[in-house]
N, C-alpha and C. Protein backbone atom coordinates (compact mmCIF):
# COMPACT_ATOMS: atom_id res chain seq x y z
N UNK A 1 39.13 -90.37 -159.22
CA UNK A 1 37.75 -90.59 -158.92
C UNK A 1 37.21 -89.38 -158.16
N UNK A 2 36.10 -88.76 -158.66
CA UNK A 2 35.29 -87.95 -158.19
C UNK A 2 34.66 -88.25 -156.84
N UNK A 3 34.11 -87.36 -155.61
CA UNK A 3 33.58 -87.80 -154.53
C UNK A 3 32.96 -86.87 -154.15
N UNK A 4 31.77 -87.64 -153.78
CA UNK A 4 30.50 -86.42 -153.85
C UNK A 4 30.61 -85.95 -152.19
N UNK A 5 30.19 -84.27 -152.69
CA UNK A 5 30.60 -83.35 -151.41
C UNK A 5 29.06 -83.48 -150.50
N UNK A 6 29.20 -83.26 -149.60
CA UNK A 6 28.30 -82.92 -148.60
C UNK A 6 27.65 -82.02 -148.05
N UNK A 7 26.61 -81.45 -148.09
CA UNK A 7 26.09 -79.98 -147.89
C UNK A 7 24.94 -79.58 -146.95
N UNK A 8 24.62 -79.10 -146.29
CA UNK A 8 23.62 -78.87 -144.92
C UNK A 8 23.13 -78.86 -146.07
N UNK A 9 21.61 -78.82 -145.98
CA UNK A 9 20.12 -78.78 -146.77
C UNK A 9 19.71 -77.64 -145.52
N UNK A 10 18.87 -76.52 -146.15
CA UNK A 10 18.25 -75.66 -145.22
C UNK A 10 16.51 -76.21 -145.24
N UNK A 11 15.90 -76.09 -144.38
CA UNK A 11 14.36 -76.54 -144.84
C UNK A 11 13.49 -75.26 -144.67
N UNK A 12 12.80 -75.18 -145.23
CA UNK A 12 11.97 -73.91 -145.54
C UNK A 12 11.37 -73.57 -143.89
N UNK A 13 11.42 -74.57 -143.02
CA UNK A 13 10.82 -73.97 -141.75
C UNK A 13 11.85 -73.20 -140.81
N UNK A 14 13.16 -73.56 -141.13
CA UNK A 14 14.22 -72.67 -140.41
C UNK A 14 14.14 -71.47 -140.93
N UNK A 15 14.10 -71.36 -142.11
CA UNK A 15 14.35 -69.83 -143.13
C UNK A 15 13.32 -69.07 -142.53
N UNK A 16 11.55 -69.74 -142.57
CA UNK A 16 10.83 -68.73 -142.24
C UNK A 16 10.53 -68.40 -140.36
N UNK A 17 11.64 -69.32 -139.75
CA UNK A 17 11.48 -68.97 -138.34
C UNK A 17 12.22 -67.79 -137.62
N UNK A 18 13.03 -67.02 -138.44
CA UNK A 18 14.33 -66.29 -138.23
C UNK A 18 13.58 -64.96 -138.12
N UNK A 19 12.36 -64.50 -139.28
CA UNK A 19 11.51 -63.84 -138.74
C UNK A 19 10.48 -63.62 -137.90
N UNK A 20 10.23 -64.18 -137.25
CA UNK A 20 9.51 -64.48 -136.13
C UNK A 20 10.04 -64.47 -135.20
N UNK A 21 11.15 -64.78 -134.57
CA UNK A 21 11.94 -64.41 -133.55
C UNK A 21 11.87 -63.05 -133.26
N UNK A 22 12.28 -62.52 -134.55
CA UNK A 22 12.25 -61.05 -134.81
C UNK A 22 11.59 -60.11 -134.27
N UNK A 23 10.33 -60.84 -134.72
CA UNK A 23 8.81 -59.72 -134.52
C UNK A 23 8.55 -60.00 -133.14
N UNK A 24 9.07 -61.47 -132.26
CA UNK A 24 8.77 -61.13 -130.96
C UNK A 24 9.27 -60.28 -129.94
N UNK A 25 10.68 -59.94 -130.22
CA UNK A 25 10.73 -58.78 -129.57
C UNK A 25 9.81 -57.82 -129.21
N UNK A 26 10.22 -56.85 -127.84
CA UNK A 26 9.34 -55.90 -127.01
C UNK A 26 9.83 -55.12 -128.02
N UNK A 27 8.99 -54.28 -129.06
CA UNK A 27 8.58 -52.93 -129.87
C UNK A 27 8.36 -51.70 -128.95
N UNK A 28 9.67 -51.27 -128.86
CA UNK A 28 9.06 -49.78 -127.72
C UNK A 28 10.25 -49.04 -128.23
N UNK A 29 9.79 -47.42 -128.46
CA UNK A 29 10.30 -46.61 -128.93
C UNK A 29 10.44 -45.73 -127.88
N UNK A 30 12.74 -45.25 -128.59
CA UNK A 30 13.10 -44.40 -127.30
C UNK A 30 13.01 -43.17 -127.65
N UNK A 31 11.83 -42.66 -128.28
CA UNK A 31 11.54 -41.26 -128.77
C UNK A 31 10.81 -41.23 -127.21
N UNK A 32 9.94 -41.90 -126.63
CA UNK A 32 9.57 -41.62 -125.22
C UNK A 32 10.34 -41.90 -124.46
N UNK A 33 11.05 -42.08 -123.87
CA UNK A 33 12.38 -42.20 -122.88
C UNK A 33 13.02 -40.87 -122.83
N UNK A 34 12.95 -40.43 -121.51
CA UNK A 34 13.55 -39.13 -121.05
C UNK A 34 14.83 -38.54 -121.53
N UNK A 35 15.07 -37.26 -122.16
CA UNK A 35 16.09 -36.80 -122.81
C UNK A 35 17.22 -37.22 -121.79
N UNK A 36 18.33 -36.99 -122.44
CA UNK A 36 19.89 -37.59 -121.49
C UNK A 36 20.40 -36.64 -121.18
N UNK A 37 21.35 -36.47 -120.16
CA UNK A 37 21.37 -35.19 -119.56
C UNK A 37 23.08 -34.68 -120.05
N UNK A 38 22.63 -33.19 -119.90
CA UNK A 38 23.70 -32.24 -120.58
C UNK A 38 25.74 -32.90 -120.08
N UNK A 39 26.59 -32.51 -120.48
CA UNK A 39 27.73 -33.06 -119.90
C UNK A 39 28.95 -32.12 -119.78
N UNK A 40 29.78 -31.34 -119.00
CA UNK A 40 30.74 -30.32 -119.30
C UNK A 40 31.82 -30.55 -120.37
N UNK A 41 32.65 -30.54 -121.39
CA UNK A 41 33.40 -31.37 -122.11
C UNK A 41 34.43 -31.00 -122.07
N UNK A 42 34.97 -29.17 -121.27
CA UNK A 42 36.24 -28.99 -121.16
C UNK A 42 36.68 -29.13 -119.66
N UNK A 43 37.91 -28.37 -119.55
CA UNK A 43 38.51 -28.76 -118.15
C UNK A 43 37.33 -28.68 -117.40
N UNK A 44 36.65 -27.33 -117.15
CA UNK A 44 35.67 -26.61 -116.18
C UNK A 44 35.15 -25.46 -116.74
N UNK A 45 33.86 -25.01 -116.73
CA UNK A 45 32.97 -24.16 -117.31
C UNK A 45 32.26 -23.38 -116.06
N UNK A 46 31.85 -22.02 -116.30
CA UNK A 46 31.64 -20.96 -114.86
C UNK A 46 29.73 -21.18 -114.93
N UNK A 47 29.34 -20.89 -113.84
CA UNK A 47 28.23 -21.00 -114.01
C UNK A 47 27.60 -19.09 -114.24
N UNK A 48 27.42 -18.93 -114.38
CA UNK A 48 27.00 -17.30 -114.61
C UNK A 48 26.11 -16.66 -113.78
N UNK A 49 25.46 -15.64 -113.40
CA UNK A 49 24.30 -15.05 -112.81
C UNK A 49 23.58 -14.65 -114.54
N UNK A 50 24.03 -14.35 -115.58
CA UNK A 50 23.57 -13.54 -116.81
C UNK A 50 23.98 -14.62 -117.57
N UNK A 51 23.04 -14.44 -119.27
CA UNK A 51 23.45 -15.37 -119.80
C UNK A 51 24.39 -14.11 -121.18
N UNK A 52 25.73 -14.35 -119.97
CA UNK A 52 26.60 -12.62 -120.42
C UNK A 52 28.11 -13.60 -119.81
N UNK A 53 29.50 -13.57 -120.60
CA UNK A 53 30.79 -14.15 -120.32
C UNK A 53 31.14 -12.60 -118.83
N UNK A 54 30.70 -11.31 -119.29
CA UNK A 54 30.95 -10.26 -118.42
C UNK A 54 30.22 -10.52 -116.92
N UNK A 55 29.01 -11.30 -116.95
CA UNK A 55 28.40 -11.72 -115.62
C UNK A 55 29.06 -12.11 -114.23
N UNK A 56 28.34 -11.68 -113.17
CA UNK A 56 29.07 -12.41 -111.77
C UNK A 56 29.07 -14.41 -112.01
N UNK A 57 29.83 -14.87 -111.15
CA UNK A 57 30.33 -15.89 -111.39
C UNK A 57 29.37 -16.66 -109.97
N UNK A 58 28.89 -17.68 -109.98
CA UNK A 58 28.02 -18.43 -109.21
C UNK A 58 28.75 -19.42 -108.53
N UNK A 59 29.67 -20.28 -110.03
CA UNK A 59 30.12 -21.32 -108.82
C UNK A 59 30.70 -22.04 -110.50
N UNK A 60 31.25 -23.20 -110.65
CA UNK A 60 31.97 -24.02 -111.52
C UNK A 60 31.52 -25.66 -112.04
N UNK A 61 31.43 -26.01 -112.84
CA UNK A 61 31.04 -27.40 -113.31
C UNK A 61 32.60 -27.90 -113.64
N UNK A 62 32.74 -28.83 -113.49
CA UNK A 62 34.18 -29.39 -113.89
C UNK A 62 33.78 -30.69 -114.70
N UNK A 63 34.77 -30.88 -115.55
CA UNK A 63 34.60 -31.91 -116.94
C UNK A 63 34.24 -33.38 -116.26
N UNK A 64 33.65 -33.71 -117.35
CA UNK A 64 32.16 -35.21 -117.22
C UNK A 64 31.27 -34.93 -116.07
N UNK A 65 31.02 -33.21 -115.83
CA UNK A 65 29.72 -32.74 -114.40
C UNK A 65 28.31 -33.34 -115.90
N UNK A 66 27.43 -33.79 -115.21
CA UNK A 66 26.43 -34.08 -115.54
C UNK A 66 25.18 -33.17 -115.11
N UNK A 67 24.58 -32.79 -116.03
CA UNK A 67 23.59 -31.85 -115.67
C UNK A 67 22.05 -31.70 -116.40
N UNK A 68 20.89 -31.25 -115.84
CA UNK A 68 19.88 -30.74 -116.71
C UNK A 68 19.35 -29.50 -117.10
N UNK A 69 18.78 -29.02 -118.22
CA UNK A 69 18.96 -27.93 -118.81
C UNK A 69 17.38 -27.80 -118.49
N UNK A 70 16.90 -26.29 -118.14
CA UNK A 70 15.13 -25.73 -117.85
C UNK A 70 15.38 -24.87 -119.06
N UNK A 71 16.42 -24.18 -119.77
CA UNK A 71 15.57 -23.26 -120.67
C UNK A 71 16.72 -22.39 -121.61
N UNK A 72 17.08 -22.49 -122.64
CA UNK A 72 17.87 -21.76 -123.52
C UNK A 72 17.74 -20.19 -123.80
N UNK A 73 19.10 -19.60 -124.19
CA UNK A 73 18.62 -18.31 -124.76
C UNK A 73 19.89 -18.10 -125.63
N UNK A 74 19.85 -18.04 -126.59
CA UNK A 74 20.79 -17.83 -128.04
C UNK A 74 21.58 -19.76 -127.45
N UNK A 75 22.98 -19.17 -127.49
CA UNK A 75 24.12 -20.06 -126.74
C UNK A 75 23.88 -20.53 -125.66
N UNK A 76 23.42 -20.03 -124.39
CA UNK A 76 23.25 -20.20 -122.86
C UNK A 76 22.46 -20.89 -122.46
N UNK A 77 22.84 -21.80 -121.61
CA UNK A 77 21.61 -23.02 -121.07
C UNK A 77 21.13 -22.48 -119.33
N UNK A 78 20.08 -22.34 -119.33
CA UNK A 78 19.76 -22.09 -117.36
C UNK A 78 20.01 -23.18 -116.82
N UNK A 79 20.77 -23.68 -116.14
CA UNK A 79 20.89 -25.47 -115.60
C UNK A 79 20.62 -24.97 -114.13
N UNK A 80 20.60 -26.12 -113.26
CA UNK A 80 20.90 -26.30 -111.71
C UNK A 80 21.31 -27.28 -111.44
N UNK A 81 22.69 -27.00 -110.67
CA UNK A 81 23.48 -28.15 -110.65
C UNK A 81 22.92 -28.36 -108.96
N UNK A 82 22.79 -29.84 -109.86
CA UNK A 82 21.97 -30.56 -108.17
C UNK A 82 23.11 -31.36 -107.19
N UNK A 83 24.33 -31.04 -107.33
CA UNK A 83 25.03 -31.72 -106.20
C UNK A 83 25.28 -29.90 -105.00
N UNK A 84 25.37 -28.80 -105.60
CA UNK A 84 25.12 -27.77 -105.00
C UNK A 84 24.06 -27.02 -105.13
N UNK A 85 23.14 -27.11 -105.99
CA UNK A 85 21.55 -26.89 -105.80
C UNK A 85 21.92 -25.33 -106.42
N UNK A 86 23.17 -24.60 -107.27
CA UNK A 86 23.11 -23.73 -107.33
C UNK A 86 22.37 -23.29 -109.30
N UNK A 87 22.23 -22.61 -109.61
CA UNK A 87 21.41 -22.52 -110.62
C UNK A 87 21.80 -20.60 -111.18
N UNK A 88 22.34 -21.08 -112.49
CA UNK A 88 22.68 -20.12 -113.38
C UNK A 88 22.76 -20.02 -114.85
N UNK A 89 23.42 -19.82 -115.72
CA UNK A 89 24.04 -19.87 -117.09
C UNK A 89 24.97 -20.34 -117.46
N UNK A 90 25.02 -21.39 -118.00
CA UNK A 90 27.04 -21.75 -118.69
C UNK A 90 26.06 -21.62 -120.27
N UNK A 91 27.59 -21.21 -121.29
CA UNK A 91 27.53 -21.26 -122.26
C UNK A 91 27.62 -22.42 -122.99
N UNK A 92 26.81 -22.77 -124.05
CA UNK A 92 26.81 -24.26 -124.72
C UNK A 92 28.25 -24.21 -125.59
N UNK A 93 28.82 -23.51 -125.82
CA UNK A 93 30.13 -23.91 -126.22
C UNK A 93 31.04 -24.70 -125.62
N UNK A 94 30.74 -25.04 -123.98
CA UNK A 94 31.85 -25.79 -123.65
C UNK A 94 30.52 -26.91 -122.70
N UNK A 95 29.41 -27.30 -123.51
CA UNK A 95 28.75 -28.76 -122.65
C UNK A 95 28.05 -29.18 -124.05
N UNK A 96 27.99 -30.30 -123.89
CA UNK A 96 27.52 -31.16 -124.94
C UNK A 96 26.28 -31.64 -124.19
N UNK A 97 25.72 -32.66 -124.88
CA UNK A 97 24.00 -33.33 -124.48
C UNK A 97 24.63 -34.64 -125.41
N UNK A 98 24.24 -35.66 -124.06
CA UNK A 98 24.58 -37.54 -124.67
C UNK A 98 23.52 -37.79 -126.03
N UNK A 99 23.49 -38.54 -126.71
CA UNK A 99 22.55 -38.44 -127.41
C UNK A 99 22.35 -39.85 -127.16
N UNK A 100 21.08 -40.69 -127.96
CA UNK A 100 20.71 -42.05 -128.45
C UNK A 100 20.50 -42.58 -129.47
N UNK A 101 20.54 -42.96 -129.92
CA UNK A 101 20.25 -43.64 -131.49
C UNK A 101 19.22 -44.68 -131.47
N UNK A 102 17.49 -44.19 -131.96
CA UNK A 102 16.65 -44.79 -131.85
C UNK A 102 16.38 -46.05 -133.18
N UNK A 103 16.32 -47.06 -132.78
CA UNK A 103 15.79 -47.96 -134.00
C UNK A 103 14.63 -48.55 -134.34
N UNK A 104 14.07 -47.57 -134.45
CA UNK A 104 12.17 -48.21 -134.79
C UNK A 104 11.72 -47.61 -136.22
């Protein structure tokens, strides 16, 4: 003997409520939200007086130093590192920049 199965029924007002939830979300885009700041990624990186590897030497960032960048030139970032307030050149070969992944 056959026996009849049992099955949720969906009703058309659940289906169309799933979008609406949706759309109430806060809509705000992190294209305005302040860039993320630069990061050292090897052991330790020199800070420079020149944006030159031959340059006098300022002082040192050591790996996961967090930092912000005022102004590029080829490779070389001008930063100032604000736990010593000192301000020079490291080369972008050894600091990365966090990024975000915007979804709008």
């Amino acid at each position: 003997m056959l026996s009849a199965l049992a099955l949720p029924v969906l009703s058309a007002t659940t289906a169309s409520a799933a979008p609406a939830a949706v759309a109430a979300a806060p809509a705000s885009s992190c294209s305005s939200l302040p860039p993320l700041p630069y990061e050292v990624h090897t052991k330790a990186v020199t800070i420079r007086s020149k944006a030159s590897s031959k340059s006098t030497a300022l002082g040192v960032l050591y790996k996961s130093h967090k930092f912000t960048v005022s102004k590029k030139s080829g490779n070389w970032l001008y930063i100032t590192d604000k736990s010593t307030g000192v301000k020079g050149w490291v080369s972008g070969t050894y600091v990365y920049r966090d990024v975000r992944m915007c979804l709008d």
